[in-house]
PDB file of N, CA and C in Angstrom:
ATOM      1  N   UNK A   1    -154.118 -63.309 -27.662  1.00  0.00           N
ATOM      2  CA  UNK A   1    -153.746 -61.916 -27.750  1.00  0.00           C
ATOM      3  C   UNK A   1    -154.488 -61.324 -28.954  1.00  0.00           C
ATOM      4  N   UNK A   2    -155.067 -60.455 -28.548  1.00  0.00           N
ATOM      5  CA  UNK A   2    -155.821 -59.111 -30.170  1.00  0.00           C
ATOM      6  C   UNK A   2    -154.790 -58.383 -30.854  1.00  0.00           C
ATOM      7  N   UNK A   3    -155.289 -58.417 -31.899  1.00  0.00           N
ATOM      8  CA  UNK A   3    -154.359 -57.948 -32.703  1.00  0.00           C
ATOM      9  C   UNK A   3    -153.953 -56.538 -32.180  1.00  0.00           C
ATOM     10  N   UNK A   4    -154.603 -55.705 -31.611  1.00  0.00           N
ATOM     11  CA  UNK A   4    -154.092 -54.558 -30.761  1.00  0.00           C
ATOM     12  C   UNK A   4    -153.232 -54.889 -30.155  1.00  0.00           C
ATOM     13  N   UNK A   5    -153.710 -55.924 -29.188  1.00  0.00           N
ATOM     14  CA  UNK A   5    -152.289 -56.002 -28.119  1.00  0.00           C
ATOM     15  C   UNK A   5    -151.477 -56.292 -28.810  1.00  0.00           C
ATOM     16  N   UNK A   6    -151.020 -57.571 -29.920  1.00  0.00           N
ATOM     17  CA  UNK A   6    -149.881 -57.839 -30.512  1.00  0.00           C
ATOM     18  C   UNK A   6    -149.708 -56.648 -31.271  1.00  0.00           C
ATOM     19  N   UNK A   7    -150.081 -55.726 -31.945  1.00  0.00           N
ATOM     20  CA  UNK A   7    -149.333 -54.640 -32.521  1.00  0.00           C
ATOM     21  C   UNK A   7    -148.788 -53.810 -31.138  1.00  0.00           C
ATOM     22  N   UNK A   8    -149.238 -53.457 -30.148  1.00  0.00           N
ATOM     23  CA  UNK A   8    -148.947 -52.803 -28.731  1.00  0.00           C
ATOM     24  C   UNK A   8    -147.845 -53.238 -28.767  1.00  0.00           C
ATOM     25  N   UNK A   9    -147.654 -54.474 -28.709  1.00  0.00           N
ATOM     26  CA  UNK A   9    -146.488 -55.582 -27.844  1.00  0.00           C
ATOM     27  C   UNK A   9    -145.208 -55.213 -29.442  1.00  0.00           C
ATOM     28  N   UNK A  10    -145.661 -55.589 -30.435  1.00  0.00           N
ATOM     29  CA  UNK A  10    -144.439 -55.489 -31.343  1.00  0.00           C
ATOM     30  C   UNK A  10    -144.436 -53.516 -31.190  1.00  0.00           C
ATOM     31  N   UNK A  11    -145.052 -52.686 -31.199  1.00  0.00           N
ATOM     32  CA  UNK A  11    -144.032 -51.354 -31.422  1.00  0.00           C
ATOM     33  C   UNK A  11    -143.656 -51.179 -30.112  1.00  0.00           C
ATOM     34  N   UNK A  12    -143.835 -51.740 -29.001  1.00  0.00           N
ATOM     35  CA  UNK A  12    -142.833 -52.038 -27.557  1.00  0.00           C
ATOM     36  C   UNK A  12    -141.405 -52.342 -28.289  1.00  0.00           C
ATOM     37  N   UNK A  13    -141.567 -53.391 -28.384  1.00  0.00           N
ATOM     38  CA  UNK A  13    -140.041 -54.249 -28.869  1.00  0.00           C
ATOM     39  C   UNK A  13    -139.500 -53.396 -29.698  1.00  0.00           C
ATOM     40  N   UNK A  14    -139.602 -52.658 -30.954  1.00  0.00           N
ATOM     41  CA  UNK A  14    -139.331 -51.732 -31.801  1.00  0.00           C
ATOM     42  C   UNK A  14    -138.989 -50.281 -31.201  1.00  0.00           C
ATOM     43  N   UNK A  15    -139.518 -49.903 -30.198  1.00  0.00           N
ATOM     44  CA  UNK A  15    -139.090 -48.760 -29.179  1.00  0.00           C
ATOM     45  C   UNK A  15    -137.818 -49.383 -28.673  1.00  0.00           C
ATOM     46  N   UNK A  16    -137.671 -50.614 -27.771  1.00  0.00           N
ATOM     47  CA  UNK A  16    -136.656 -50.917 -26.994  1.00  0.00           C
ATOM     48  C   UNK A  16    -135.249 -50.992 -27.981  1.00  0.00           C
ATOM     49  N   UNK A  17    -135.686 -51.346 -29.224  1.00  0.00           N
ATOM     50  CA  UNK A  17    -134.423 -51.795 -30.123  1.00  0.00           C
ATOM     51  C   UNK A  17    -134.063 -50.390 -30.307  1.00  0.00           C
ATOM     52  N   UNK A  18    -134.902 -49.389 -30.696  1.00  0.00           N
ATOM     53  CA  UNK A  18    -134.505 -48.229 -31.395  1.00  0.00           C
ATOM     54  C   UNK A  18    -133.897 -47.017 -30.163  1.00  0.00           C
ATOM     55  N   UNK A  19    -134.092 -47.419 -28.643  1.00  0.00           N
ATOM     56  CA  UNK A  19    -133.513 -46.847 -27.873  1.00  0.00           C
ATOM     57  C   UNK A  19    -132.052 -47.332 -27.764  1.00  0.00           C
ATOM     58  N   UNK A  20    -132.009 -48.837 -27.792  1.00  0.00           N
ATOM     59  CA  UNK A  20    -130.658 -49.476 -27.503  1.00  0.00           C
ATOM     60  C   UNK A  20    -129.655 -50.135 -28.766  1.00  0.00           C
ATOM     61  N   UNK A  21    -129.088 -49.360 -29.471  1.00  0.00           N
ATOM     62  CA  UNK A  21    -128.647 -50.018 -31.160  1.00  0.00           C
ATOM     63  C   UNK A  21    -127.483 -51.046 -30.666  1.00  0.00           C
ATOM     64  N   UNK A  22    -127.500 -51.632 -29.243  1.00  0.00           N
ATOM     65  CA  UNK A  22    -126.336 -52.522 -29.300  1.00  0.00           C
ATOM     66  C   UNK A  22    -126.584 -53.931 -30.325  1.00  0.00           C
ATOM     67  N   UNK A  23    -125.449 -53.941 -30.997  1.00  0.00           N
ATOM     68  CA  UNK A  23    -125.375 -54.775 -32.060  1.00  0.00           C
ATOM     69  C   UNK A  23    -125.635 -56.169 -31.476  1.00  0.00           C
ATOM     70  N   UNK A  24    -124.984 -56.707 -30.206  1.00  0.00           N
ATOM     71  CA  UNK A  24    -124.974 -57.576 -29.765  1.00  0.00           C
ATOM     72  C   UNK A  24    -126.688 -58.154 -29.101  1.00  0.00           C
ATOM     73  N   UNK A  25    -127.586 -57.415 -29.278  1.00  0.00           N
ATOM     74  CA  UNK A  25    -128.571 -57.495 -28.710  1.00  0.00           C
ATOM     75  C   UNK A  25    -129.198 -57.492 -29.953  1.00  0.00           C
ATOM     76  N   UNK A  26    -129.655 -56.788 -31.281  1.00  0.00           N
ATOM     77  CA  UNK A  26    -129.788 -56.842 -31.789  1.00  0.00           C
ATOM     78  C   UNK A  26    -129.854 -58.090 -33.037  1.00  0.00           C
ATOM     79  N   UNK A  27    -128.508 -58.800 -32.847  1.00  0.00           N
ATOM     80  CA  UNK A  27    -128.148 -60.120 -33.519  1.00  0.00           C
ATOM     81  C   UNK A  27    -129.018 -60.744 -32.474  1.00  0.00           C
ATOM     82  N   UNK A  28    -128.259 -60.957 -30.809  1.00  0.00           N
ATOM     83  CA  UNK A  28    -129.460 -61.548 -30.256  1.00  0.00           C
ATOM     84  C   UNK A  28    -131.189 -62.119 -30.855  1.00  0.00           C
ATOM     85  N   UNK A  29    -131.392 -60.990 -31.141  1.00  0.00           N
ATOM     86  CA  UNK A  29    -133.148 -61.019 -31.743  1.00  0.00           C
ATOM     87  C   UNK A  29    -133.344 -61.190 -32.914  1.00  0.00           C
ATOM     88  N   UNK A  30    -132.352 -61.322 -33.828  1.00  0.00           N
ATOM     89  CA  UNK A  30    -132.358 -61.635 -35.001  1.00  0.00           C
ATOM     90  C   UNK A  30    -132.694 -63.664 -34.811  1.00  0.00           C
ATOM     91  N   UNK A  31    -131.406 -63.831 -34.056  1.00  0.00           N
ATOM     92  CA  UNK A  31    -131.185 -65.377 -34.057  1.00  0.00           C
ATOM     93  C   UNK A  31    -132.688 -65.608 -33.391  1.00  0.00           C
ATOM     94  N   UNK A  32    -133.276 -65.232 -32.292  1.00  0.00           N
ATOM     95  CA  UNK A  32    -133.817 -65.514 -31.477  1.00  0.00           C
ATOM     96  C   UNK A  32    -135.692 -65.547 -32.546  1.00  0.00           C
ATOM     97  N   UNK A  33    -135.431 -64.513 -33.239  1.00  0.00           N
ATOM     98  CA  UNK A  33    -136.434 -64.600 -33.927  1.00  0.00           C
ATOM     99  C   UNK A  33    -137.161 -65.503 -34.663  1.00  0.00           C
ATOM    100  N   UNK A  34    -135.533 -66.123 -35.788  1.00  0.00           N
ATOM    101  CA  UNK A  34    -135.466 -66.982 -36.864  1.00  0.00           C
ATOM    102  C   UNK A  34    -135.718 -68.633 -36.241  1.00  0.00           C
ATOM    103  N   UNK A  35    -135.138 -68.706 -34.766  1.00  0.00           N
ATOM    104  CA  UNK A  35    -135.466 -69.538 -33.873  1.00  0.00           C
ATOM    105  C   UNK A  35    -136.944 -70.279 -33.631  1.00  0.00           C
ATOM    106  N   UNK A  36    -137.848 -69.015 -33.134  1.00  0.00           N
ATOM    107  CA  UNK A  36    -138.540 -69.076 -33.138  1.00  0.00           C
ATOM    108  C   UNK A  36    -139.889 -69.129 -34.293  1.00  0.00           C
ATOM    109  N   UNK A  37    -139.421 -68.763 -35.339  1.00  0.00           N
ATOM    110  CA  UNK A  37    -139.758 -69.171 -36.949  1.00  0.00           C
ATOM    111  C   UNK A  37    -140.042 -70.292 -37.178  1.00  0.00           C
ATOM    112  N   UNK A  38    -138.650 -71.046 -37.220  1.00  0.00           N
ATOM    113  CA  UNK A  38    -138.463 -72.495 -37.606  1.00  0.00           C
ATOM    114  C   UNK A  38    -139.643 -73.373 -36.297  1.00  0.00           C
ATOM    115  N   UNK A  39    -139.905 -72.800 -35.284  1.00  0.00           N
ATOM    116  CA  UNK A  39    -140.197 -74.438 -34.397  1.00  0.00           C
ATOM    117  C   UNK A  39    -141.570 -73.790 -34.753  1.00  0.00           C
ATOM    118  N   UNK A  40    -142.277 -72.509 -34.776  1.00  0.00           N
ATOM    119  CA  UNK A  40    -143.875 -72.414 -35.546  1.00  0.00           C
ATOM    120  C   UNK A  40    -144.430 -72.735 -36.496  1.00  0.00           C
ATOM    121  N   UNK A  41    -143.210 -72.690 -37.587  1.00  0.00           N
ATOM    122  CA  UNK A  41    -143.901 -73.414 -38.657  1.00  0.00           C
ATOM    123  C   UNK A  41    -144.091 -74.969 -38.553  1.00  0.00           C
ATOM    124  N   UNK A  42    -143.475 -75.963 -37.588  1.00  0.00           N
ATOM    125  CA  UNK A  42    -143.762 -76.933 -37.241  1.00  0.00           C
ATOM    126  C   UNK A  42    -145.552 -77.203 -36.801  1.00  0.00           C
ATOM    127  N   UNK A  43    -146.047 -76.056 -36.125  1.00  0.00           N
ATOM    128  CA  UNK A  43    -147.487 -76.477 -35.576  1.00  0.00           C
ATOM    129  C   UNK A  43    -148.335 -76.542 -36.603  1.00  0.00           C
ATOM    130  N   UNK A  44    -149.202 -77.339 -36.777  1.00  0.00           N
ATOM    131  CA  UNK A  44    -150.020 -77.893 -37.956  1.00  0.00           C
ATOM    132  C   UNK A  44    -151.284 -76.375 -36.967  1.00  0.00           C
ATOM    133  N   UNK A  45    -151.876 -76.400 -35.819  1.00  0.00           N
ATOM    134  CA  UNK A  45    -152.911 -76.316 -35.291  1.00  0.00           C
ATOM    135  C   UNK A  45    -153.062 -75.033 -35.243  1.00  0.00           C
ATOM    136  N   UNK A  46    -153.929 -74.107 -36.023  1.00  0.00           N
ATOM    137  CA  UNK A  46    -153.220 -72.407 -36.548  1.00  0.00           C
ATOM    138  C   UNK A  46    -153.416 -71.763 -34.766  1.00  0.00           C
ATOM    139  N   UNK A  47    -154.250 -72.082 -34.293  1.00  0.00           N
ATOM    140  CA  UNK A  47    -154.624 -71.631 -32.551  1.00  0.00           C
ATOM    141  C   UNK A  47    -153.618 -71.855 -31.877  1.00  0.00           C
ATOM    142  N   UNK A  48    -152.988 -73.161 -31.687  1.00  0.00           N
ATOM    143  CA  UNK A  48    -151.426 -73.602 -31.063  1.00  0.00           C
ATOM    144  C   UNK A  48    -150.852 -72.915 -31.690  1.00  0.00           C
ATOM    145  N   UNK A  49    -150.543 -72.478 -32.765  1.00  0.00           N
ATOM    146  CA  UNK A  49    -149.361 -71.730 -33.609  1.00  0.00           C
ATOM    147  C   UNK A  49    -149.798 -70.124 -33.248  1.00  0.00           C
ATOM    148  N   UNK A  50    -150.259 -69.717 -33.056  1.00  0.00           N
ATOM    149  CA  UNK A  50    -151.165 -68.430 -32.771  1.00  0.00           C
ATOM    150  C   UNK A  50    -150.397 -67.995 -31.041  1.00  0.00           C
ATOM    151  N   UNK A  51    -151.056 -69.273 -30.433  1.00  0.00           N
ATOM    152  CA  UNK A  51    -150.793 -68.963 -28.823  1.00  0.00           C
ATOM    153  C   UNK A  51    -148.893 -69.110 -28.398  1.00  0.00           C
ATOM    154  N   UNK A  52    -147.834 -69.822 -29.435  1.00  0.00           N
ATOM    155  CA  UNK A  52    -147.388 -70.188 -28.926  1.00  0.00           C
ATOM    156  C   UNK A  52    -146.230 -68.784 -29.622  1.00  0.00           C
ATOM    157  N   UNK A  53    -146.694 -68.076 -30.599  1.00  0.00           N
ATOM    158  CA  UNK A  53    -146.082 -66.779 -31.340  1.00  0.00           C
ATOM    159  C   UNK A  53    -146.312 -65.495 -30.155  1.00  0.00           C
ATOM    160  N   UNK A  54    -147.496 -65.391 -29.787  1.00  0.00           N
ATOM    161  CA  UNK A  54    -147.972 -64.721 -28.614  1.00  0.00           C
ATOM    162  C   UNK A  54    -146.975 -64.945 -27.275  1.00  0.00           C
ATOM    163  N   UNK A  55    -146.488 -66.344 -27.232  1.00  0.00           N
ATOM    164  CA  UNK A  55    -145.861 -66.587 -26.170  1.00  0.00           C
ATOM    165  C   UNK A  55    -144.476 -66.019 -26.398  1.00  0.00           C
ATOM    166  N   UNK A  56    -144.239 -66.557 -27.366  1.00  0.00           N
ATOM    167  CA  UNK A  56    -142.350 -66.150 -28.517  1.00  0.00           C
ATOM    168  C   UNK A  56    -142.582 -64.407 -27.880  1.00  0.00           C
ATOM    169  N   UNK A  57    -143.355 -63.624 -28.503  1.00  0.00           N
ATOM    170  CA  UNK A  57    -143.312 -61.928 -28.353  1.00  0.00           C
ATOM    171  C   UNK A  57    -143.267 -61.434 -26.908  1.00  0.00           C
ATOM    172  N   UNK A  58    -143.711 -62.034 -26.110  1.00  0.00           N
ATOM    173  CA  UNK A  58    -143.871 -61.693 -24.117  1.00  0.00           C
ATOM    174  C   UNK A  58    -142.679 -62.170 -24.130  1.00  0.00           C
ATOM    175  N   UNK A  59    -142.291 -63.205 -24.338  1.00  0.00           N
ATOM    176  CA  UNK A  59    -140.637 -63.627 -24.183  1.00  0.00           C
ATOM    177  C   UNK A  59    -139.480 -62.448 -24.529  1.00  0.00           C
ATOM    178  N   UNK A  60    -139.504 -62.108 -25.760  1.00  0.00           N
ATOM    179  CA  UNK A  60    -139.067 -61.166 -26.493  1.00  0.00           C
ATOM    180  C   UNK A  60    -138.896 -59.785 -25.831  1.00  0.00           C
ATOM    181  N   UNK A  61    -140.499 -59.252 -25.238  1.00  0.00           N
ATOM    182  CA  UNK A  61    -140.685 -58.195 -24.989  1.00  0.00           C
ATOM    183  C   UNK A  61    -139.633 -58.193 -23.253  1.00  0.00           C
ATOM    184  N   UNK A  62    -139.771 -59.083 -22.486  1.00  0.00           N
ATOM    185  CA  UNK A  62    -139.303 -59.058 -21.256  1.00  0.00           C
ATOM    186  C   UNK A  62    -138.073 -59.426 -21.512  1.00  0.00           C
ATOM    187  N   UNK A  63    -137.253 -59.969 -22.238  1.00  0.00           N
ATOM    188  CA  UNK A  63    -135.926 -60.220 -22.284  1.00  0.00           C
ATOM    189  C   UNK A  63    -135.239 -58.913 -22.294  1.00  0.00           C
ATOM    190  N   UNK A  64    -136.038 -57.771 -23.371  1.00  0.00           N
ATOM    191  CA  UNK A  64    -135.397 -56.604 -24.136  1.00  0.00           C
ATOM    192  C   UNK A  64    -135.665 -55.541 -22.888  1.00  0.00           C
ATOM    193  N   UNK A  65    -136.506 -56.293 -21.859  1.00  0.00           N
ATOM    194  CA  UNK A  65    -137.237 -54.987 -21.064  1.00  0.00           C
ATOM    195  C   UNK A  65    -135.911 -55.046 -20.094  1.00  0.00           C
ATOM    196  N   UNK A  66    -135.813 -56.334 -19.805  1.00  0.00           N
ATOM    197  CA  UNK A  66    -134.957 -56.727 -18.782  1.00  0.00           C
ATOM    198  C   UNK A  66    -133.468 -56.179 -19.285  1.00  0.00           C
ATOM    199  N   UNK A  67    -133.256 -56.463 -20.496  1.00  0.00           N
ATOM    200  CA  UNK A  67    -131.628 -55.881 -20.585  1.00  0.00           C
ATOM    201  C   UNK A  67    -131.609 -54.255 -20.864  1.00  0.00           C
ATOM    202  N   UNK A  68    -132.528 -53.322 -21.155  1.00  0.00           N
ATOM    203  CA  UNK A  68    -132.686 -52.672 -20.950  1.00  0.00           C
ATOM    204  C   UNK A  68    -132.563 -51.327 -19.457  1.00  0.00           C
ATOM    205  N   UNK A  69    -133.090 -52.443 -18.632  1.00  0.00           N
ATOM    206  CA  UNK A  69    -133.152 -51.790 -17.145  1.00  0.00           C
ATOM    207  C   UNK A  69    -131.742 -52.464 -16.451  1.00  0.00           C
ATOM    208  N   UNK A  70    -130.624 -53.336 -17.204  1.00  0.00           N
ATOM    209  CA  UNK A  70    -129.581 -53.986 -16.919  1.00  0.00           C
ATOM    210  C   UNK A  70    -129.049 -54.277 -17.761  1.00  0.00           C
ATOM    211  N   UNK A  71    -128.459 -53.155 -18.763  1.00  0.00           N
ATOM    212  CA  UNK A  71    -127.587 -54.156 -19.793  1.00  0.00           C
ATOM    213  C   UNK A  71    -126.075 -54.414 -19.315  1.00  0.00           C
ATOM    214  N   UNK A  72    -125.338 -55.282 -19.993  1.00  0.00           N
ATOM    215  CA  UNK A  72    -124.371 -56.061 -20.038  1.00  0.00           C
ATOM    216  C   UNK A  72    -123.162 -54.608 -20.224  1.00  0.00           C
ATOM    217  N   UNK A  73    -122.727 -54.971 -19.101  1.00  0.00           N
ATOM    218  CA  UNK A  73    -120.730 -54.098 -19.188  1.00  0.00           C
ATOM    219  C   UNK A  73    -120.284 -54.676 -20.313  1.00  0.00           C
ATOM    220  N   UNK A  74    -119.377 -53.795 -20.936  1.00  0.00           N
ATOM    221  CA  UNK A  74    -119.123 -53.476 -22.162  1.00  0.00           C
ATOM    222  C   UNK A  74    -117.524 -53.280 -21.671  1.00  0.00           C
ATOM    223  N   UNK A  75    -116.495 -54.459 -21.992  1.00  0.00           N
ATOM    224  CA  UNK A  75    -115.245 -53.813 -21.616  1.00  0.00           C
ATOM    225  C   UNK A  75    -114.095 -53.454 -22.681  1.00  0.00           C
TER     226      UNK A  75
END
C-alpha cells in the first residue's frame, strides 16, 4: 500500500468514527488497535511488518464499514 492509499484508508476510518461516536465501537478499535500493535512489533522483517499493518487497516476499514451500514440494536 502507498502512503496515499494508507493515508486514504486511515482518514476513511476517521470519517466512519467521527460519523458514529458509539462508545462501544470506539473501545472496540481502541482494543483492536493495541492488539494489533503488540503482534507487529513481533515482525523482525520491516516488509512483513509493513504488509501485515496494511492488512490490520483493510480489516479495520471493513469492520467499521460493515457496522456502519448495520450497526448493533441498542436496547
Amino acid at each position: 500500500m502507498t502512503m496515499t492509499e494508507q493515508r486514504r484508508m486511515e482518514s476513511t476510518i476517521r470519517a466512519l468514527l467521527e460519523n458514529h461516536p458509539d462508545p462501544a465501537l470506539h473501545g472496540w478499535l481502541r482494543e483492536t488497535i493495541r492488539s494489533f500493535e503488540n503482534r507487529l512489533s513481533g515482525i523482525i522483517d520491516p516488509r512483513e511488518r509493513q504488509q501485515a499493518r496494511d492488512a490490520a487497516l483493510v480489516l479495520i476499514k471493513t469492520t467499521l464499514q460493515e457496522w456502519s451500514r448495520n450497526p448493533p440494536v441498542q436496547h
